[in-house]
PDB file of N, CA and C in Angstrom:
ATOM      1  N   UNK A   1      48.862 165.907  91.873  1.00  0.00           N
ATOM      2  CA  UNK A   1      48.460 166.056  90.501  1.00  0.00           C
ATOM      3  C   UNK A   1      48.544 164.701  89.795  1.00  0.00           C
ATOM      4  N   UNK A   2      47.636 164.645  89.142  1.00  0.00           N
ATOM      5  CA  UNK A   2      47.633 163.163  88.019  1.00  0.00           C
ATOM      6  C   UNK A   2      48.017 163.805  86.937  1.00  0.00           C
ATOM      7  N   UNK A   3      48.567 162.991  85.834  1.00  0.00           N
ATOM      8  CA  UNK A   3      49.151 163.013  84.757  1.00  0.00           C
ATOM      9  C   UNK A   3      47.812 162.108  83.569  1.00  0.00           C
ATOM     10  N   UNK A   4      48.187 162.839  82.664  1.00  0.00           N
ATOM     11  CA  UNK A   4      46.936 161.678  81.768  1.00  0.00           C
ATOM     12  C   UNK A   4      47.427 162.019  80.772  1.00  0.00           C
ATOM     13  N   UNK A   5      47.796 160.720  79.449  1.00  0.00           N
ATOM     14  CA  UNK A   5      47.932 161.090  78.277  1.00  0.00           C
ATOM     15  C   UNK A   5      46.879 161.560  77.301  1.00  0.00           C
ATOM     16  N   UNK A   6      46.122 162.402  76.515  1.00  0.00           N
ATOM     17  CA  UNK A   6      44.556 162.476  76.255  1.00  0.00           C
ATOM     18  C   UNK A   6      44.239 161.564  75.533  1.00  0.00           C
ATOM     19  N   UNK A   7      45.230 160.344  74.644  1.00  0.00           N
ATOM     20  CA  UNK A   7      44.898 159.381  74.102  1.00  0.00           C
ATOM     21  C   UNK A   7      44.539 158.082  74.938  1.00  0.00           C
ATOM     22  N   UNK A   8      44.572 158.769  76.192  1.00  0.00           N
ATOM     23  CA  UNK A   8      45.039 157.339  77.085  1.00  0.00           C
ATOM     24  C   UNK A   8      43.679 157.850  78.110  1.00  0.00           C
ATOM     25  N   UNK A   9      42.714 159.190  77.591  1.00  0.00           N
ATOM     26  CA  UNK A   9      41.444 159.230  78.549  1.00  0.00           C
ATOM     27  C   UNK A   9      40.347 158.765  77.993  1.00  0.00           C
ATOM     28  N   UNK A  10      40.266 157.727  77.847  1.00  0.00           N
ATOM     29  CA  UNK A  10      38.935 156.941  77.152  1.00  0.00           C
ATOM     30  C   UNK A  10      37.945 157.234  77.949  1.00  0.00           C
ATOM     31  N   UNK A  11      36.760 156.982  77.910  1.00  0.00           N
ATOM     32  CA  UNK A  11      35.443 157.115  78.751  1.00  0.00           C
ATOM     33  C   UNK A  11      35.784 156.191  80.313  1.00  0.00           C
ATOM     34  N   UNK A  12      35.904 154.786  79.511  1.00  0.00           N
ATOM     35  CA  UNK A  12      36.509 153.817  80.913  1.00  0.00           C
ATOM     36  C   UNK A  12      37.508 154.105  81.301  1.00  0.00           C
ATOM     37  N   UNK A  13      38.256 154.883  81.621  1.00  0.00           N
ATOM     38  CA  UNK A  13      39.550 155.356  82.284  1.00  0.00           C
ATOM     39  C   UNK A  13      39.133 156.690  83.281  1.00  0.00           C
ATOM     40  N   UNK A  14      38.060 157.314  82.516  1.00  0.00           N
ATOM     41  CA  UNK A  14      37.700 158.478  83.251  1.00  0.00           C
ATOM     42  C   UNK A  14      36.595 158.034  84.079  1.00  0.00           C
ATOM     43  N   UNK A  15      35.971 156.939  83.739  1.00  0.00           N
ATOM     44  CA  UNK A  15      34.795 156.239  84.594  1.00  0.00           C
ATOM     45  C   UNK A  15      35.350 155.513  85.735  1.00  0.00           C
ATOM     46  N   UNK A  16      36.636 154.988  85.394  1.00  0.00           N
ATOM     47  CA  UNK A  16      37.385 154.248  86.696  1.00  0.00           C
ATOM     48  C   UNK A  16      38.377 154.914  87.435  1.00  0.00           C
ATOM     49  N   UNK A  17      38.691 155.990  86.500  1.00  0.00           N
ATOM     50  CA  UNK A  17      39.243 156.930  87.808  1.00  0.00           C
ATOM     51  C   UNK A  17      38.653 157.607  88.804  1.00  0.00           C
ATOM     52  N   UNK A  18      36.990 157.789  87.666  1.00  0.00           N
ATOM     53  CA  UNK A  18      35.880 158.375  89.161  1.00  0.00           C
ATOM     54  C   UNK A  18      35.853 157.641  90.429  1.00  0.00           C
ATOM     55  N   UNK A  19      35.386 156.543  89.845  1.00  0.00           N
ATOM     56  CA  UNK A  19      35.734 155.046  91.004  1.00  0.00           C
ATOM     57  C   UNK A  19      37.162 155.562  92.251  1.00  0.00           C
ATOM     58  N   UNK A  20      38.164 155.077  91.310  1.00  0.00           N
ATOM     59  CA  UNK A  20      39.382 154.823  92.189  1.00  0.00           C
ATOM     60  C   UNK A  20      39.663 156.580  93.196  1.00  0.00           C
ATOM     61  N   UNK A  21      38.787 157.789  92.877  1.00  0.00           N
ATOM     62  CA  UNK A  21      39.109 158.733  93.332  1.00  0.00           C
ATOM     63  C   UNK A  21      38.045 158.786  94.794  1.00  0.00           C
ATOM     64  N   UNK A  22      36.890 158.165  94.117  1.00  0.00           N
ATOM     65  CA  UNK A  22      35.870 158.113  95.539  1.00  0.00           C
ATOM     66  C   UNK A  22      35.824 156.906  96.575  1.00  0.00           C
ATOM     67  N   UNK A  23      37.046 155.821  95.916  1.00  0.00           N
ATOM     68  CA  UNK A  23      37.000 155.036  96.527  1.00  0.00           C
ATOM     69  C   UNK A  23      37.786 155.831  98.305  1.00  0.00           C
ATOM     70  N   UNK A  24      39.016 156.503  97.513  1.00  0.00           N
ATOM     71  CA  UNK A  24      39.981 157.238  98.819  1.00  0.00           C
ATOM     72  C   UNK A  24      39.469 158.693  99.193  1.00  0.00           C
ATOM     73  N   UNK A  25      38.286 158.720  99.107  1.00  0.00           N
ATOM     74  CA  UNK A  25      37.620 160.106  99.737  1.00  0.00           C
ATOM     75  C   UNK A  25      37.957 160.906 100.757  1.00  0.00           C
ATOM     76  N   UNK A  26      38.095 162.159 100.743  1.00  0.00           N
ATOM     77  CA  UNK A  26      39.492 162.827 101.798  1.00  0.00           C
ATOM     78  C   UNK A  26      39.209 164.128 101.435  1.00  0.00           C
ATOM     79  N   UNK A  27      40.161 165.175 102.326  1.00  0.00           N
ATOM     80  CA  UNK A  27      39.757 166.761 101.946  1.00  0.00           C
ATOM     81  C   UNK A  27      41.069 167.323 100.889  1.00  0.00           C
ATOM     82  N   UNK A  28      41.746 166.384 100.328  1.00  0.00           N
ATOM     83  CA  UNK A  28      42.548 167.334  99.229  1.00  0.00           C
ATOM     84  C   UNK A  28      42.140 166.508  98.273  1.00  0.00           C
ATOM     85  N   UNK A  29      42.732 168.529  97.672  1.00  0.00           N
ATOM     86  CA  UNK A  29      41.986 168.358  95.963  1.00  0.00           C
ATOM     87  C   UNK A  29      42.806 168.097  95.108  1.00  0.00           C
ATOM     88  N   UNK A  30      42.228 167.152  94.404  1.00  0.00           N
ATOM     89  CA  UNK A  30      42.835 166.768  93.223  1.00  0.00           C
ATOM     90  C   UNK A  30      42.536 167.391  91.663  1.00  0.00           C
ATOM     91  N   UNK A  31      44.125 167.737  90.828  1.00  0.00           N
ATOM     92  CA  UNK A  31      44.042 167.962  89.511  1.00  0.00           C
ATOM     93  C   UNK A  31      44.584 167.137  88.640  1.00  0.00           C
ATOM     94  N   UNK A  32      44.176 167.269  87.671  1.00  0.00           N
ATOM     95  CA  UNK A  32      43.581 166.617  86.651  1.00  0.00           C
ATOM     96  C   UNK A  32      45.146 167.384  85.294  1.00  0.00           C
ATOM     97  N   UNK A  33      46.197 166.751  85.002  1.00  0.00           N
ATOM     98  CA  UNK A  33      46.573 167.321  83.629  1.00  0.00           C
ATOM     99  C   UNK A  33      46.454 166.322  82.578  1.00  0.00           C
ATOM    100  N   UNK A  34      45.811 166.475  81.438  1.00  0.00           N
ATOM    101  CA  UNK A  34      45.648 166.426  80.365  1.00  0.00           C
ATOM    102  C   UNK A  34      47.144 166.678  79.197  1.00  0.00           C
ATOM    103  N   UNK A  35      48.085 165.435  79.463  1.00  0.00           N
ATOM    104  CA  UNK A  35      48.799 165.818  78.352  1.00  0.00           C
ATOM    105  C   UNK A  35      48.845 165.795  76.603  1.00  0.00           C
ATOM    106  N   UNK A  36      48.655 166.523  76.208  1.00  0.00           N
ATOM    107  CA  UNK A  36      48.577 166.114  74.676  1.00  0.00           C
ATOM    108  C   UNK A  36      49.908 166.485  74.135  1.00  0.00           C
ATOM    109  N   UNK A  37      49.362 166.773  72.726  1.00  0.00           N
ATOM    110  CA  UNK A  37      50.990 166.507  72.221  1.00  0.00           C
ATOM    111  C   UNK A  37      51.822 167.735  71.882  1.00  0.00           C
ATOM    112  N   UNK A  38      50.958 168.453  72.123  1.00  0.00           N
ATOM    113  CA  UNK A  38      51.486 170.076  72.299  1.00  0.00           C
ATOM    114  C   UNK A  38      50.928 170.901  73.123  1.00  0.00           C
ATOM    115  N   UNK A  39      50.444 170.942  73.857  1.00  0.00           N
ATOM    116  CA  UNK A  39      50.150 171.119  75.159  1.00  0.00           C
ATOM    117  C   UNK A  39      49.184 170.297  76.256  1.00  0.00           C
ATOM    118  N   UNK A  40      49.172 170.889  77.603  1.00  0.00           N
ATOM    119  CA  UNK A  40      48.388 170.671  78.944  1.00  0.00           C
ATOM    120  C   UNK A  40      47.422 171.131  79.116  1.00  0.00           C
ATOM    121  N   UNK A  41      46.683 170.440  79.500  1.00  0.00           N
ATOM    122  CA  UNK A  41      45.281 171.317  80.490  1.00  0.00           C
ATOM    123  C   UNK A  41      44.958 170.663  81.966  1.00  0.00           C
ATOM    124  N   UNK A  42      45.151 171.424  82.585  1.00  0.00           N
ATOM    125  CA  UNK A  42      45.054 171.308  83.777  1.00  0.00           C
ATOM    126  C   UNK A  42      43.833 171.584  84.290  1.00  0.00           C
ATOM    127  N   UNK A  43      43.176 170.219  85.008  1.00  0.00           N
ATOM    128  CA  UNK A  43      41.482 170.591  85.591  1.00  0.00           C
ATOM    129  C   UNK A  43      41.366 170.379  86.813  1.00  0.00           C
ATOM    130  N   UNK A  44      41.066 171.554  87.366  1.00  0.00           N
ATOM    131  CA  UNK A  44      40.683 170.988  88.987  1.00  0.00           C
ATOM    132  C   UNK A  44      39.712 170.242  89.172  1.00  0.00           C
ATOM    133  N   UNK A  45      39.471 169.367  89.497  1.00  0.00           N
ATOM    134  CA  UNK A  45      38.229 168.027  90.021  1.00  0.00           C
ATOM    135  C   UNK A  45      37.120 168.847  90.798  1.00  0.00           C
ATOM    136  N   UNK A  46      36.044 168.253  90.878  1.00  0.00           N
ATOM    137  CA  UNK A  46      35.141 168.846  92.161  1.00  0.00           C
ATOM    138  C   UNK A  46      35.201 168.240  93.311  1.00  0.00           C
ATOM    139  N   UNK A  47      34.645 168.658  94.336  1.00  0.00           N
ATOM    140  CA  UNK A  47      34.884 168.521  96.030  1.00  0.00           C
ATOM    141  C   UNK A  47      34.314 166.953  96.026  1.00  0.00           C
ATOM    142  N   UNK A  48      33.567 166.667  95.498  1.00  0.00           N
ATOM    143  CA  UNK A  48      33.081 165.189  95.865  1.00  0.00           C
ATOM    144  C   UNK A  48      34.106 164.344  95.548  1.00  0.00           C
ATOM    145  N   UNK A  49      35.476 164.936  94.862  1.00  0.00           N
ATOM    146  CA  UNK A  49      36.563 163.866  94.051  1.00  0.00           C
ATOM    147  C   UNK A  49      37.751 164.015  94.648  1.00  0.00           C
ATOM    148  N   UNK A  50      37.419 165.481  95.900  1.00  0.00           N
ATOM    149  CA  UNK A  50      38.357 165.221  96.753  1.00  0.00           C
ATOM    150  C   UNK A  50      39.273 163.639  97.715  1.00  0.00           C
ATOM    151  N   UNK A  51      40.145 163.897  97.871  1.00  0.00           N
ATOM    152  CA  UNK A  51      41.018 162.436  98.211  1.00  0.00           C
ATOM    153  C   UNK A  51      41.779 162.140  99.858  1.00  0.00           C
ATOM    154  N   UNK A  52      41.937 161.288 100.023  1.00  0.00           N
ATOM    155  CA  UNK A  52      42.750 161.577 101.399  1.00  0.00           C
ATOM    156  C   UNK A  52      44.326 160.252 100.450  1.00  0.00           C
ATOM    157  N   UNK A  53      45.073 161.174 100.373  1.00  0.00           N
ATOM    158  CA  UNK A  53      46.032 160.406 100.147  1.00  0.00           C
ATOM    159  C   UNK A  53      47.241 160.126 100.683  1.00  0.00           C
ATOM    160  N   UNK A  54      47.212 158.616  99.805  1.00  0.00           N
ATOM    161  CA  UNK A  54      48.205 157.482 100.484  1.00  0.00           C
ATOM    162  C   UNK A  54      48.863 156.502  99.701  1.00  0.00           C
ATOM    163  N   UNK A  55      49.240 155.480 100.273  1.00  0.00           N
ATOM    164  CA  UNK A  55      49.370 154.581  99.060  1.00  0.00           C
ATOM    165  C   UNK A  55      49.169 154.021  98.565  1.00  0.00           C
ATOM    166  N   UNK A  56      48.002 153.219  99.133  1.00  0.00           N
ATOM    167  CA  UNK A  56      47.068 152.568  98.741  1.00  0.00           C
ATOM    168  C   UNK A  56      46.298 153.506  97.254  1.00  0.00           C
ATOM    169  N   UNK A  57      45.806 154.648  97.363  1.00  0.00           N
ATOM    170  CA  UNK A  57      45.671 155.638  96.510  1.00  0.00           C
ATOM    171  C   UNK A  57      46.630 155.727  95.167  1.00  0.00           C
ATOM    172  N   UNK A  58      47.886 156.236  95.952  1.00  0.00           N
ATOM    173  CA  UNK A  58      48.983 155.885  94.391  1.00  0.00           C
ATOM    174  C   UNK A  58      48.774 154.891  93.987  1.00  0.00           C
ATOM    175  N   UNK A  59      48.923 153.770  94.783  1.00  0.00           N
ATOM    176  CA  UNK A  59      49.153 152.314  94.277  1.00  0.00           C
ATOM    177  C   UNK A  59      48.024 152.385  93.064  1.00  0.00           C
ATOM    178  N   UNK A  60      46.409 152.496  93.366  1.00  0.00           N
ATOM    179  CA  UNK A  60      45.661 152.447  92.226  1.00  0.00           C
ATOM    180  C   UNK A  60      45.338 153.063  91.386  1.00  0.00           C
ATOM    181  N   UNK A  61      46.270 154.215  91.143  1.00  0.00           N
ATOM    182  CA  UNK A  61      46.477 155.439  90.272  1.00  0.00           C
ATOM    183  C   UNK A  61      47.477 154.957  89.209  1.00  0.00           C
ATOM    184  N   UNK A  62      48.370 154.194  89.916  1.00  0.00           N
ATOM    185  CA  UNK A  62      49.239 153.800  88.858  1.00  0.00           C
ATOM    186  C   UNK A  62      49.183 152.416  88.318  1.00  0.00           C
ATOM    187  N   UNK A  63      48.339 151.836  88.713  1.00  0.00           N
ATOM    188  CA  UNK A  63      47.757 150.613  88.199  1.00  0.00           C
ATOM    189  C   UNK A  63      46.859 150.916  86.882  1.00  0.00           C
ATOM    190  N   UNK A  64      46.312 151.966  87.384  1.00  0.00           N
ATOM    191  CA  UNK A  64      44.654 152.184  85.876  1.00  0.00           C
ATOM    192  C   UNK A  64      45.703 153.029  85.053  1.00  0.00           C
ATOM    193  N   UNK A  65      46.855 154.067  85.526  1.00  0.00           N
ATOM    194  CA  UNK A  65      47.128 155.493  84.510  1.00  0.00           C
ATOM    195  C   UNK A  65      48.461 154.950  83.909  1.00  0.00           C
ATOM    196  N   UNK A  66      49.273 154.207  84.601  1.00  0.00           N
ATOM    197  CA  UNK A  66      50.661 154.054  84.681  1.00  0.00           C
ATOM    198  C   UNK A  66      51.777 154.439  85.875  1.00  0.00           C
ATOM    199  N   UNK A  67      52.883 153.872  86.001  1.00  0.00           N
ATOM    200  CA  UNK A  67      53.782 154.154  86.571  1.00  0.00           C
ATOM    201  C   UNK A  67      54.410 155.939  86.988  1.00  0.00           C
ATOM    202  N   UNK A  68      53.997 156.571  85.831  1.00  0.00           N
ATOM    203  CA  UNK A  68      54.333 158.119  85.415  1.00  0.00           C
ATOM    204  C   UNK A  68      53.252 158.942  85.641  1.00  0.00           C
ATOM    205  N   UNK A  69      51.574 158.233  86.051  1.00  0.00           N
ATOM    206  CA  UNK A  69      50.681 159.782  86.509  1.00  0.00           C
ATOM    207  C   UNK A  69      50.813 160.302  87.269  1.00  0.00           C
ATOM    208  N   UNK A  70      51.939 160.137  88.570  1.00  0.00           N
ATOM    209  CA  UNK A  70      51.814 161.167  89.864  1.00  0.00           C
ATOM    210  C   UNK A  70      52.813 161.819  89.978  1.00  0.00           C
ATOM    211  N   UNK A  71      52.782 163.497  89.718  1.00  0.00           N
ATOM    212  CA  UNK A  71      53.748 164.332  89.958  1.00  0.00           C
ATOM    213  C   UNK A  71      54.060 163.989  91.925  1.00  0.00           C
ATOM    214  N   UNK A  72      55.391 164.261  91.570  1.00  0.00           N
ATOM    215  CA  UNK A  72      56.287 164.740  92.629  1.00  0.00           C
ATOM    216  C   UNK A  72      55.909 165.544  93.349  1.00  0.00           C
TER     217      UNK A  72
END
């Protein structure tokens, strides 16, 4: 799961996460939470945004989102 603050999903953040998600193309699916300031929304991605993950993957997840987008 990614973490996203909704102030922190600008167009270019959601345009370069498309990027950084097809860069690691793979068969698990990735979601999407949306934190705001009183609640979550949680989005499942589509199959083309599926991932094969690693660390290379975290590594550029937390480069564009922060240190704090990848749940445990």
């Amino acid at each position: 799961m990614i973490t996203v603050q909704t102030h922190k999903a600008t167009e270019a953040v959601v345009t370069e996460l498309g990027d950084v998600l097809r860069t690691h193309r793979g068969k698990s699916e990735v979601r999407l939470h949306l934190q705001g300031d009183s609640r979550v929304e949680v989005m499942g991605l589509p199959v083309h945004l599926r991932v094969n993950p690693s660390p290379s993957l975290f590594g550029d997840l937390k480069v564009l989102l922060g240190p704090t987008c990848l749940d445990n």
